[in-house]
N, C-alpha and C. Protein backbone atom coordinates (compact mmCIF):
# COMPACT_ATOMS: atom_id res chain seq x y z
N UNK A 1 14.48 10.73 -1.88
CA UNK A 1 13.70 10.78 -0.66
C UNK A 1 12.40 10.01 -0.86
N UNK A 2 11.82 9.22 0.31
CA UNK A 2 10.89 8.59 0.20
C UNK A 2 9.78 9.44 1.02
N UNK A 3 8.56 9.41 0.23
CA UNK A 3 7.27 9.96 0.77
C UNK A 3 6.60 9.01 1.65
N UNK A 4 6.12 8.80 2.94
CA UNK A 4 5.39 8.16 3.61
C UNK A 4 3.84 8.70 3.82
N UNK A 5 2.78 8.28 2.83
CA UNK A 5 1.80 9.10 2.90
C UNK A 5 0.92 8.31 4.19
N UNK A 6 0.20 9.27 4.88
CA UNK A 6 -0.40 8.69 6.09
C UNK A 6 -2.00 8.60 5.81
N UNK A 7 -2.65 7.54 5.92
CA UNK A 7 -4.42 7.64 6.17
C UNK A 7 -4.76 7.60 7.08
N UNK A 8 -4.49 7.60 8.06
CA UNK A 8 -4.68 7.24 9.63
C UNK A 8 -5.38 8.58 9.74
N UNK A 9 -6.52 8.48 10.11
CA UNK A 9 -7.55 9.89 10.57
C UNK A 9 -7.10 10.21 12.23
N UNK A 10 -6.56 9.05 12.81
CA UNK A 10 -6.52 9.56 14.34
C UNK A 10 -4.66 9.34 14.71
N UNK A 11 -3.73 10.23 14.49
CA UNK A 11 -2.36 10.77 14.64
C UNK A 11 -1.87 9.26 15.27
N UNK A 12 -2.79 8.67 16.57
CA UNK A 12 -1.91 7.38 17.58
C UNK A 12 -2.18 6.44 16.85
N UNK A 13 -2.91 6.14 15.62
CA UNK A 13 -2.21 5.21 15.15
C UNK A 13 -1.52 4.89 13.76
N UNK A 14 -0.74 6.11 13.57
CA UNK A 14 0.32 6.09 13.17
C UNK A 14 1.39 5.22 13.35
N UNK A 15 1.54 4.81 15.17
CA UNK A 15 2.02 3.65 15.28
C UNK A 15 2.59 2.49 15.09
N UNK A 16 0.98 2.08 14.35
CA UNK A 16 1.03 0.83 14.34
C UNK A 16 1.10 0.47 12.63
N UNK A 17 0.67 1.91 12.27
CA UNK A 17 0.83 1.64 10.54
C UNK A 17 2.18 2.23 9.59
N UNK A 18 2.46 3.76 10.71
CA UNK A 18 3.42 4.39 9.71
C UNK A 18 4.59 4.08 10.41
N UNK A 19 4.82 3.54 11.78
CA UNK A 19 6.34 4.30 12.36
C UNK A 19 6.80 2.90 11.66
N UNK A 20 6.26 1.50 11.90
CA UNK A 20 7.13 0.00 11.50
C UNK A 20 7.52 0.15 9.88
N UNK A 21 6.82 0.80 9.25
CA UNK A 21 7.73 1.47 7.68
C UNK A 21 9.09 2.38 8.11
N UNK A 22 8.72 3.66 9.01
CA UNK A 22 9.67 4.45 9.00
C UNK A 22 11.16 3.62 9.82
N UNK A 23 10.65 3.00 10.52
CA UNK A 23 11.67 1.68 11.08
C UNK A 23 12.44 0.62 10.04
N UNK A 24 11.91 0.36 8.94
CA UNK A 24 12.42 -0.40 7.63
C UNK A 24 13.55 0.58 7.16
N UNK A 25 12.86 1.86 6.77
CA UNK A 25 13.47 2.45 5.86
C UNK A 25 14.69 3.32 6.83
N UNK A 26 14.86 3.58 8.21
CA UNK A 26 15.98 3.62 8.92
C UNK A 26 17.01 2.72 9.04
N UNK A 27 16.30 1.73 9.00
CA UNK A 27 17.28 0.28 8.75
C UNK A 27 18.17 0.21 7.40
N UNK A 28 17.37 0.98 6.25
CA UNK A 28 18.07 1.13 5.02
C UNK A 28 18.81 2.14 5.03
N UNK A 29 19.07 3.08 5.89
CA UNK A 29 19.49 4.56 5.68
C UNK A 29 19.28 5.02 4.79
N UNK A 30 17.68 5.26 4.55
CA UNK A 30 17.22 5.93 3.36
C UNK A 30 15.98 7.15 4.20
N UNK A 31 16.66 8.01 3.03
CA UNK A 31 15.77 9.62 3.88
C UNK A 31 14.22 9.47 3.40
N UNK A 32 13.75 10.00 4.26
CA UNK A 32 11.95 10.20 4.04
C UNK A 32 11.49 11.26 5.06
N UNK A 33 9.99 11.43 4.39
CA UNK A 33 9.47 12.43 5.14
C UNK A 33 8.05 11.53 5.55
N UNK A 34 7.14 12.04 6.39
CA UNK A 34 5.70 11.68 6.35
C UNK A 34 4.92 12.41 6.47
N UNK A 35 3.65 12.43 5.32
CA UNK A 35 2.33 13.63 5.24
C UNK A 35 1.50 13.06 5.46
N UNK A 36 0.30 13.96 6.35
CA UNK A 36 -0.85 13.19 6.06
C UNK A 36 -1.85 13.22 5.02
N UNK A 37 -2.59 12.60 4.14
CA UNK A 37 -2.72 12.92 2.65
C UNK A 37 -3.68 14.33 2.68
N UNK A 38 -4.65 14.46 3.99
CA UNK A 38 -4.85 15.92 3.84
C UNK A 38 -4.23 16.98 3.90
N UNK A 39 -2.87 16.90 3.78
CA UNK A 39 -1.98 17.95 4.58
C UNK A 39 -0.62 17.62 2.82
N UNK A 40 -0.80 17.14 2.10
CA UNK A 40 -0.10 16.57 0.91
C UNK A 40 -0.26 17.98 0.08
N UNK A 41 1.14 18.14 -0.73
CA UNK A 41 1.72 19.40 -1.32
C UNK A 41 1.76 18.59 -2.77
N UNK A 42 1.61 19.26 -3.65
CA UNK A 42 2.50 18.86 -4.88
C UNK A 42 3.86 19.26 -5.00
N UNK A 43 4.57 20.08 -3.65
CA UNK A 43 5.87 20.12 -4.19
C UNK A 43 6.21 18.52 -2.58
N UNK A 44 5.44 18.04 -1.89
CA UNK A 44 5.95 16.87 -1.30
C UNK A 44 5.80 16.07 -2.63
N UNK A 45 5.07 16.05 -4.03
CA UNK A 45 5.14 14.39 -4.49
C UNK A 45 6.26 14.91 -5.54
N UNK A 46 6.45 16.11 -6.11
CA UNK A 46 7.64 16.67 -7.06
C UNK A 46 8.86 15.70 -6.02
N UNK A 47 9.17 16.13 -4.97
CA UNK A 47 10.37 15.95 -4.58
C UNK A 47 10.93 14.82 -3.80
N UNK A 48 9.85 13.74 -4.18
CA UNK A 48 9.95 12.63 -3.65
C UNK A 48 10.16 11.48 -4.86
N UNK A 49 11.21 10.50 -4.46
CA UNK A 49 11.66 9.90 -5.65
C UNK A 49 10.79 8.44 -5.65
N UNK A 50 10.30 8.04 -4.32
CA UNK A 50 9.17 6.89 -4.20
C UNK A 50 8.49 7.14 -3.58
N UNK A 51 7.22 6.58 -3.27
CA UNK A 51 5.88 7.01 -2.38
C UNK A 51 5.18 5.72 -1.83
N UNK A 52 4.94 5.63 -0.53
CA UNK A 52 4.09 4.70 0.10
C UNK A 52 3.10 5.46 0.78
N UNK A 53 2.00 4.35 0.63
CA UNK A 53 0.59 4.88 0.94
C UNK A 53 0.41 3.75 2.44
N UNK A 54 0.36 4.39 3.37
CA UNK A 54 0.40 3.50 4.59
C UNK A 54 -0.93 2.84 4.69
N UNK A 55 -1.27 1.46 5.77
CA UNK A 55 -2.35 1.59 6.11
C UNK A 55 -2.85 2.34 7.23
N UNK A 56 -4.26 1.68 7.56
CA UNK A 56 -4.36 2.45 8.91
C UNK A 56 -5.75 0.97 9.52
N UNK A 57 -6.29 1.99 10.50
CA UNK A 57 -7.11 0.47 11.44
C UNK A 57 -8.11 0.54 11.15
N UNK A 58 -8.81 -0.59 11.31
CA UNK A 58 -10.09 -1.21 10.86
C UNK A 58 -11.35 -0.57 10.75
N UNK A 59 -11.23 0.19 12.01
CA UNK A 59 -13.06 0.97 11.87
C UNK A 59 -12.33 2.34 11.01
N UNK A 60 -11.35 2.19 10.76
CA UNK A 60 -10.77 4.07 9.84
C UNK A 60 -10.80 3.77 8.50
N UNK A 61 -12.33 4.84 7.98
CA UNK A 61 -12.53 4.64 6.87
C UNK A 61 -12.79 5.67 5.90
N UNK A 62 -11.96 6.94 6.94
CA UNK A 62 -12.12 8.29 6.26
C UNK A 62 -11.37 8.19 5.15
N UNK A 63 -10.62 8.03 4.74
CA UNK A 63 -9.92 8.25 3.55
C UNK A 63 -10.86 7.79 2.55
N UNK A 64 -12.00 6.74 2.65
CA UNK A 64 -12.84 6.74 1.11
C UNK A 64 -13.62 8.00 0.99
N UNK A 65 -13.90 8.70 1.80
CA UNK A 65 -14.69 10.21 1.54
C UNK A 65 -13.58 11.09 0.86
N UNK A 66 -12.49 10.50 0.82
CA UNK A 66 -11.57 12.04 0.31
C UNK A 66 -10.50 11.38 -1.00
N UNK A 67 -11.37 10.59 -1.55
CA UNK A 67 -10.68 10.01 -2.90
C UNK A 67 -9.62 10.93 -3.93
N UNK A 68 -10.33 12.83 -3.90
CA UNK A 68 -10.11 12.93 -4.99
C UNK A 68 -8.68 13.63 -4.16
N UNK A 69 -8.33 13.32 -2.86
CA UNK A 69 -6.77 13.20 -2.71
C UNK A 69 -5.39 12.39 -3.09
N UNK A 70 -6.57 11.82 -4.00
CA UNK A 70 -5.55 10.65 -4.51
C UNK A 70 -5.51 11.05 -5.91
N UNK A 71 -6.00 11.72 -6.31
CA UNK A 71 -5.98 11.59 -8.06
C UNK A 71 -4.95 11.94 -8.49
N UNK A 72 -3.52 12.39 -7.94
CA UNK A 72 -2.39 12.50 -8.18
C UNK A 72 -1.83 11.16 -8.82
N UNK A 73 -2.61 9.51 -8.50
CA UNK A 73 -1.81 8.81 -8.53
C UNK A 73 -1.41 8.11 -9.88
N UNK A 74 -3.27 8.67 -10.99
CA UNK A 74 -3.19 8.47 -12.00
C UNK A 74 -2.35 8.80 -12.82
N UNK A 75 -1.97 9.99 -12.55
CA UNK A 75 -1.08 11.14 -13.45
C UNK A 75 1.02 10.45 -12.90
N UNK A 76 0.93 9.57 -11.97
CA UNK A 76 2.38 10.04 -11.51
C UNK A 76 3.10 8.73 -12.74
N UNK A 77 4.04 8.85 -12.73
CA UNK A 77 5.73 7.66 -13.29
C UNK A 77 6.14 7.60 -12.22
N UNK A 78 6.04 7.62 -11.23
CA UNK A 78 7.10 7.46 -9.69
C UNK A 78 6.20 6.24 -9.00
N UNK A 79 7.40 5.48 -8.76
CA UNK A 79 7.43 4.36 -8.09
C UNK A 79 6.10 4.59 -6.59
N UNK A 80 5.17 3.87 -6.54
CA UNK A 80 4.03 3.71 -5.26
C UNK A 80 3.64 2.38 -5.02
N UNK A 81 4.05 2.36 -3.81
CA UNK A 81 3.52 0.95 -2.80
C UNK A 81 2.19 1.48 -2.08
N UNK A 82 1.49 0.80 -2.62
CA UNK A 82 0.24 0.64 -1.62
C UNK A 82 -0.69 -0.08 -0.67
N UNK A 83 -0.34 0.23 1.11
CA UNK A 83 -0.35 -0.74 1.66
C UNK A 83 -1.82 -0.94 2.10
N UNK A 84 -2.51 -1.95 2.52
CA UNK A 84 -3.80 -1.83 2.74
C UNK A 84 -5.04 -0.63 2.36
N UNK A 85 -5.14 0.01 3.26
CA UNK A 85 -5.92 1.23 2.60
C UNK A 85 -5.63 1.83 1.51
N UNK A 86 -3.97 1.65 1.70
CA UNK A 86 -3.12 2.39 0.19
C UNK A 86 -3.76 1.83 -0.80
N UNK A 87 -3.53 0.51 -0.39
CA UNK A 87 -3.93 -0.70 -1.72
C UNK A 87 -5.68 -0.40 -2.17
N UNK A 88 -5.99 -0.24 -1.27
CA UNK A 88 -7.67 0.26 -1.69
C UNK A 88 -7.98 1.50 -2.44
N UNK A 89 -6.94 2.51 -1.93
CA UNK A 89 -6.88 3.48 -2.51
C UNK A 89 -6.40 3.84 -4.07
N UNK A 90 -5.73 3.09 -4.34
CA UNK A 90 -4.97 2.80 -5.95
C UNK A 90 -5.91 2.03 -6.67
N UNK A 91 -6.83 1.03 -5.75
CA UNK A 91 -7.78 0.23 -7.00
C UNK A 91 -8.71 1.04 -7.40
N UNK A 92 -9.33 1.80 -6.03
CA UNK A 92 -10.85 2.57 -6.60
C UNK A 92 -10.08 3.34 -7.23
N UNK A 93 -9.20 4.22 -7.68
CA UNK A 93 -8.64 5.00 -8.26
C UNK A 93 -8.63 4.63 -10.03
N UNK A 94 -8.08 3.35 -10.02
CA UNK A 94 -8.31 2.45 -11.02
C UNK A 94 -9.30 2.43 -11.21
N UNK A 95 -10.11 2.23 -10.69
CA UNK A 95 -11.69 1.56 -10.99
C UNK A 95 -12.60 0.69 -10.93
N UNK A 96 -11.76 -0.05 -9.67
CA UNK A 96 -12.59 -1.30 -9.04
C UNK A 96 -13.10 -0.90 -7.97
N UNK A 97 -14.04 -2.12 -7.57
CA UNK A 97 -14.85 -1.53 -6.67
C UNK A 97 -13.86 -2.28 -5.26
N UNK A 98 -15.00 -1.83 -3.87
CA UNK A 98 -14.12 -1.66 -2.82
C UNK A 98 -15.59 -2.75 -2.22
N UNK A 99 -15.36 -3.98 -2.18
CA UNK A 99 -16.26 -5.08 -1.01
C UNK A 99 -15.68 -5.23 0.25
N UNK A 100 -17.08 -5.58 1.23
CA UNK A 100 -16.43 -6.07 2.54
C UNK A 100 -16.23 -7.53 2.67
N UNK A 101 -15.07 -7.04 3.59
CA UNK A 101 -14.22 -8.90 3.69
C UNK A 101 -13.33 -8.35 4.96
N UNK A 102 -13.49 -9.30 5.64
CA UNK A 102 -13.09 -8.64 7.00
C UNK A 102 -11.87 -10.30 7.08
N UNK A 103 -10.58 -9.73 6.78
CA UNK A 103 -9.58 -10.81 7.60
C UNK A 103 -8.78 -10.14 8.48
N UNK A 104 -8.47 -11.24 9.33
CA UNK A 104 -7.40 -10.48 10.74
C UNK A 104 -6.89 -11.84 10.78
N UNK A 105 -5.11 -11.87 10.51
CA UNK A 105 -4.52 -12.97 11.33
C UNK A 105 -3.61 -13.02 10.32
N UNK A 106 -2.99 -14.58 10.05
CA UNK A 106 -1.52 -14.92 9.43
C UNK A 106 -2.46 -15.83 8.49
N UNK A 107 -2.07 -15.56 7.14
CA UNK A 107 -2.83 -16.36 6.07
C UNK A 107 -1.51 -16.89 5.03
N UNK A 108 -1.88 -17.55 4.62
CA UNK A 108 -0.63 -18.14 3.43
C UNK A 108 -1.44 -17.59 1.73
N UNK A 109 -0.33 -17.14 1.60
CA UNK A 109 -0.83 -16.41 -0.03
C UNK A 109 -0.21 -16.92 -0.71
N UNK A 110 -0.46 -17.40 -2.50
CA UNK A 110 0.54 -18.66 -3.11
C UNK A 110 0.59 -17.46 -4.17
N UNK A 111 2.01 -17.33 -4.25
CA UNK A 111 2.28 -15.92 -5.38
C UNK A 111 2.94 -16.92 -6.44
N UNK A 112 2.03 -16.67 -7.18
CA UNK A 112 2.27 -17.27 -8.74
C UNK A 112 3.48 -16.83 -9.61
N UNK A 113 4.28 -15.79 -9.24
CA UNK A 113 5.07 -15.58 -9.81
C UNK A 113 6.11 -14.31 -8.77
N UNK A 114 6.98 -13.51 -9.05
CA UNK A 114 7.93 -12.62 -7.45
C UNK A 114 6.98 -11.24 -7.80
N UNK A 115 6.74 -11.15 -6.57
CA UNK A 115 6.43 -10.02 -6.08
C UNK A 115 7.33 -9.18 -5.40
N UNK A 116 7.90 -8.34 -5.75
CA UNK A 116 9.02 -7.85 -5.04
C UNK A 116 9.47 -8.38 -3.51
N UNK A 117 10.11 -9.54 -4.24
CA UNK A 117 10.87 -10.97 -3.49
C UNK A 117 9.88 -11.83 -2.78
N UNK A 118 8.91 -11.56 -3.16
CA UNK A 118 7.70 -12.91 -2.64
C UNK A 118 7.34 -13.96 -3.73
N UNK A 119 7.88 -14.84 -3.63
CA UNK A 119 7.04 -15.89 -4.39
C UNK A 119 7.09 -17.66 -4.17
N UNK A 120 5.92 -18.01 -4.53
CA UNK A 120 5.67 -19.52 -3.64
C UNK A 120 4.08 -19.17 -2.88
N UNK A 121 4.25 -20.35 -1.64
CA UNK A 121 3.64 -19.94 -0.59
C UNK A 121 4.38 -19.16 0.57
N UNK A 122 3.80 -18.38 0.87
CA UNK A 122 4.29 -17.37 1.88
C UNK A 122 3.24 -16.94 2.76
N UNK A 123 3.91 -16.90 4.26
CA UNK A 123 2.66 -16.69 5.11
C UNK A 123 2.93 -15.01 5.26
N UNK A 124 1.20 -14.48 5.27
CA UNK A 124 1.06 -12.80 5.19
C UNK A 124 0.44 -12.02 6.33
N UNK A 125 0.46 -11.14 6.69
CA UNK A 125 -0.74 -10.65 7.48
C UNK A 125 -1.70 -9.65 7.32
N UNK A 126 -2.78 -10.33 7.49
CA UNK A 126 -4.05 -9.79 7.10
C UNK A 126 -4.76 -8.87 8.18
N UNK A 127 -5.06 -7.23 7.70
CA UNK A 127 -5.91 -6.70 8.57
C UNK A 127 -6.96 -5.70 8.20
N UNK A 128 -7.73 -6.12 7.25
CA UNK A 128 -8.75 -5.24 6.64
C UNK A 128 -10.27 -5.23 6.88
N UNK A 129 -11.02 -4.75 6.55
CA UNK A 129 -12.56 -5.21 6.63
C UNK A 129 -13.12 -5.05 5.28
N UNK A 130 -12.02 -4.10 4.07
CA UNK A 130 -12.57 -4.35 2.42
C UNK A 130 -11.75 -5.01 2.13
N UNK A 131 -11.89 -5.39 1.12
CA UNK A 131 -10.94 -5.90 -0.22
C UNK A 131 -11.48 -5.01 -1.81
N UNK A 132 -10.78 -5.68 -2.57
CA UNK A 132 -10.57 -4.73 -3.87
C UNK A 132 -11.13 -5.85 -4.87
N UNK A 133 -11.62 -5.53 -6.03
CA UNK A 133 -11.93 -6.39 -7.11
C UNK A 133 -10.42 -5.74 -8.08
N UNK A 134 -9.89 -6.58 -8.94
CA UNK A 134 -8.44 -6.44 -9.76
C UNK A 134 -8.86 -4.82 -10.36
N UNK A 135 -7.84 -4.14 -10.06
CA UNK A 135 -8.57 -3.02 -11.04
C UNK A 135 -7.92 -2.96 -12.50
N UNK A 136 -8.35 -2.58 -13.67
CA UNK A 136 -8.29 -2.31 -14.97
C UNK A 136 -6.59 -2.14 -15.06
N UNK A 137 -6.20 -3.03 -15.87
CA UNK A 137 -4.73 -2.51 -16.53
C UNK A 137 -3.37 -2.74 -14.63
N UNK A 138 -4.38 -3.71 -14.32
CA UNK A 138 -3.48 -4.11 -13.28
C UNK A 138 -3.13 -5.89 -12.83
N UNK A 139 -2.39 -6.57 -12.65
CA UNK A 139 -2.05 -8.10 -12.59
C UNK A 139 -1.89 -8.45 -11.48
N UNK A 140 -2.53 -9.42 -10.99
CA UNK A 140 -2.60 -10.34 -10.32
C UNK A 140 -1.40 -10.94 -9.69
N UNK A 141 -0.63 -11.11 -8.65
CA UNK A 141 0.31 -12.18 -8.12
C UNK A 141 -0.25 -12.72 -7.15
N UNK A 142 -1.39 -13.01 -6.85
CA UNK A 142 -1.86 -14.22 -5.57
C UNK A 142 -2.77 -15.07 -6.83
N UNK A 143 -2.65 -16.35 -6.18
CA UNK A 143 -3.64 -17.37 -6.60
C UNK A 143 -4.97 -17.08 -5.36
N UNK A 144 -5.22 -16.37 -5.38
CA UNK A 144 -6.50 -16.21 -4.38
C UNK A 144 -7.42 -15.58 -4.89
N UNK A 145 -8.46 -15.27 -4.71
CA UNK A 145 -9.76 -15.19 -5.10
C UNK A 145 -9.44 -13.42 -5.25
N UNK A 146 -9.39 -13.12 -4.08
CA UNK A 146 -9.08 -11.62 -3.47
C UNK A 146 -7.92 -11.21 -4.14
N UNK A 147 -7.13 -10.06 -4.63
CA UNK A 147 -6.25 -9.26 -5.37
C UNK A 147 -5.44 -9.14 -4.08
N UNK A 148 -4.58 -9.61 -3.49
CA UNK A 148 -3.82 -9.43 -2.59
C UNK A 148 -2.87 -9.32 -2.28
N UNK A 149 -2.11 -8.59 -4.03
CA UNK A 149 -0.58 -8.42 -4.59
C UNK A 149 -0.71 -7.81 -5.68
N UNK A 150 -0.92 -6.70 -6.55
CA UNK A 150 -1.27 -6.51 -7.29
C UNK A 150 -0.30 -5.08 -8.09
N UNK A 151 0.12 -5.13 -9.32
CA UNK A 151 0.74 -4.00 -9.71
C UNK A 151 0.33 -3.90 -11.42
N UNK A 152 0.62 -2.54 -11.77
CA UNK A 152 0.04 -1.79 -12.96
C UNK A 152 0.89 -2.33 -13.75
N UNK A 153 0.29 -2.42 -15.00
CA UNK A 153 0.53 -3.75 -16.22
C UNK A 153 2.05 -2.43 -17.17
N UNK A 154 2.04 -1.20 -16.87
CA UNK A 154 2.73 -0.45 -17.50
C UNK A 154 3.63 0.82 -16.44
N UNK A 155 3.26 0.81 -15.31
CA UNK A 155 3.60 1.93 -14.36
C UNK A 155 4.66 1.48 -12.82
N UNK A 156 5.00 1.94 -12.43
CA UNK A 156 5.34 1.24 -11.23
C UNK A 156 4.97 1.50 -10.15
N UNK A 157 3.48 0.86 -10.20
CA UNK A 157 2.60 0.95 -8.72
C UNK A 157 2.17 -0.19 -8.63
N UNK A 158 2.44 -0.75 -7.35
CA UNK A 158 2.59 -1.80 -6.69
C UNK A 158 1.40 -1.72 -5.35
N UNK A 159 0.89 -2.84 -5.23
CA UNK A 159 -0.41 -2.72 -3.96
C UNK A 159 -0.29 -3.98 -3.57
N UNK A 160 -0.54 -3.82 -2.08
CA UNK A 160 -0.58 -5.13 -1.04
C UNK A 160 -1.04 -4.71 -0.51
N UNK A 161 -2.67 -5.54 -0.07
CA UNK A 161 -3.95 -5.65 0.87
C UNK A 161 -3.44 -6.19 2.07
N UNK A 162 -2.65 -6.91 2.62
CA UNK A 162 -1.66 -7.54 3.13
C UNK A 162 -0.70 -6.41 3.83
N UNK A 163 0.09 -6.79 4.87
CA UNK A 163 0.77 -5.90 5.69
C UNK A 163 2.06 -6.05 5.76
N UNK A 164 2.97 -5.89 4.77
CA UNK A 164 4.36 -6.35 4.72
C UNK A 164 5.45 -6.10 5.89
N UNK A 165 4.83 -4.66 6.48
CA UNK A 165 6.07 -3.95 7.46
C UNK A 165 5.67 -5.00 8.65
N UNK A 166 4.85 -5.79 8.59
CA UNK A 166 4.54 -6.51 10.13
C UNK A 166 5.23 -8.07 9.79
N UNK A 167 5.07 -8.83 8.31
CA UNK A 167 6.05 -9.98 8.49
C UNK A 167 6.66 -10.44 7.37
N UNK A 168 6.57 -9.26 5.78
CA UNK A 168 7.32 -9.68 5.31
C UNK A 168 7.48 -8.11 4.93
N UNK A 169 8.99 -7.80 5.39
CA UNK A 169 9.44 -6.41 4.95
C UNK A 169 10.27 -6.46 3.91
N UNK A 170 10.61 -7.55 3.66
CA UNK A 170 11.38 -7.74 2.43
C UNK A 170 10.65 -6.69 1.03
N UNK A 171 9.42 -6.69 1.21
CA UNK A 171 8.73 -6.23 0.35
C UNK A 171 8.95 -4.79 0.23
N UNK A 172 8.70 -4.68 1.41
CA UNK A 172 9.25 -2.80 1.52
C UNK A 172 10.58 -2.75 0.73
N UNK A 173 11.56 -3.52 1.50
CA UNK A 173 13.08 -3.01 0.67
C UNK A 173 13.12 -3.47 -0.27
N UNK A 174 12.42 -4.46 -0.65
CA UNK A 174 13.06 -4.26 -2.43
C UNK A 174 12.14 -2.93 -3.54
N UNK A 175 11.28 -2.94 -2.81
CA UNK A 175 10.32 -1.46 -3.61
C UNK A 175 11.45 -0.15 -3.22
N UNK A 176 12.28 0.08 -1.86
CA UNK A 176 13.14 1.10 -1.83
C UNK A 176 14.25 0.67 -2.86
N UNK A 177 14.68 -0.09 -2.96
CA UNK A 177 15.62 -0.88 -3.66
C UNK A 177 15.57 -0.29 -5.05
């Protein structure tokens, strides 16, 4: 079963961040549930065999006040995608810091090597107002300045600042995969 963790502080837009995942992973006929991370059990991350950390929208920035809902992520071996906020959420966790950088639109990212089936130039979509500095014991797959593909040098947690369920979902299914 796949965990769909939610940051979205306001339920409607869930939308636009969690349902186009839960739409991937129907497409896969693969079971999941969705929590919102204040509302997160340790028997939801026991019984979940992968975990995605959704994003959410631009002015929603509650989830950095409630970090230490994440400290599960240090401790886990189970597979985590982390999508925008997710992705913010796994670096400060790590230990990088969290700058503002505000992109919105279709950008081309040159992945130096596959990112769970991305690699080359590939056009992405961008919708944040932070970005992440690389965090500790984590690698790089964009040639870009910004960490905008990034997974743990020993674990299998995976982060994209970037919005895969909107134009490259490939990314999603090969992380269910």
């Amino acid at each position: 079963m796949i965990l769909l963790i939610s940051t979205c502080k306001n339920k409607l837009h869930e939308l636009e961040f969690v349902k186009p995942i839960e739409k991937i992973l129907i497409n896969l006929k693969t079971e999941f549930k969705v929590k919102h991370y204040l509302k997160l059990l340790d028997k939801d991350l026991i019984s979940s065999e992968k975990i995605i950390i959704c994003g959410t929208s631009l002015k929603d920035n509650e989830f950095t006040n409630n970090q230490d809902s994440f400290s599960w992520i240090k401790q886990t071996n189970k597979p985590v995608l982390g999508i925008c906020a997710g992705a913010q959420i796994i670096s400060k966790i790590f230990g990088a810091d969290i700058l503002k950088k505000k992109e919105i639109g279709f950008f081309t990212e040159d992945f130096k090597k596959d990112f769970l089936g991305l690699k080359g130039k590939v056009e992405v979509y961008h919708l944040h107002n932070n970005c992440t500095t690389l965090p500790k014991d984590f690698t790089k797959y964009t040639n870009s300045k910004i960490p905008q593909a990034i997974k743990h040098k020993t674990k299998p947690i995976y982060a994209t600042l970037f919005h895969p369920e909107v134009r490259n979902k490939v990314v999603i299914e090969n992380f269910i995969k």
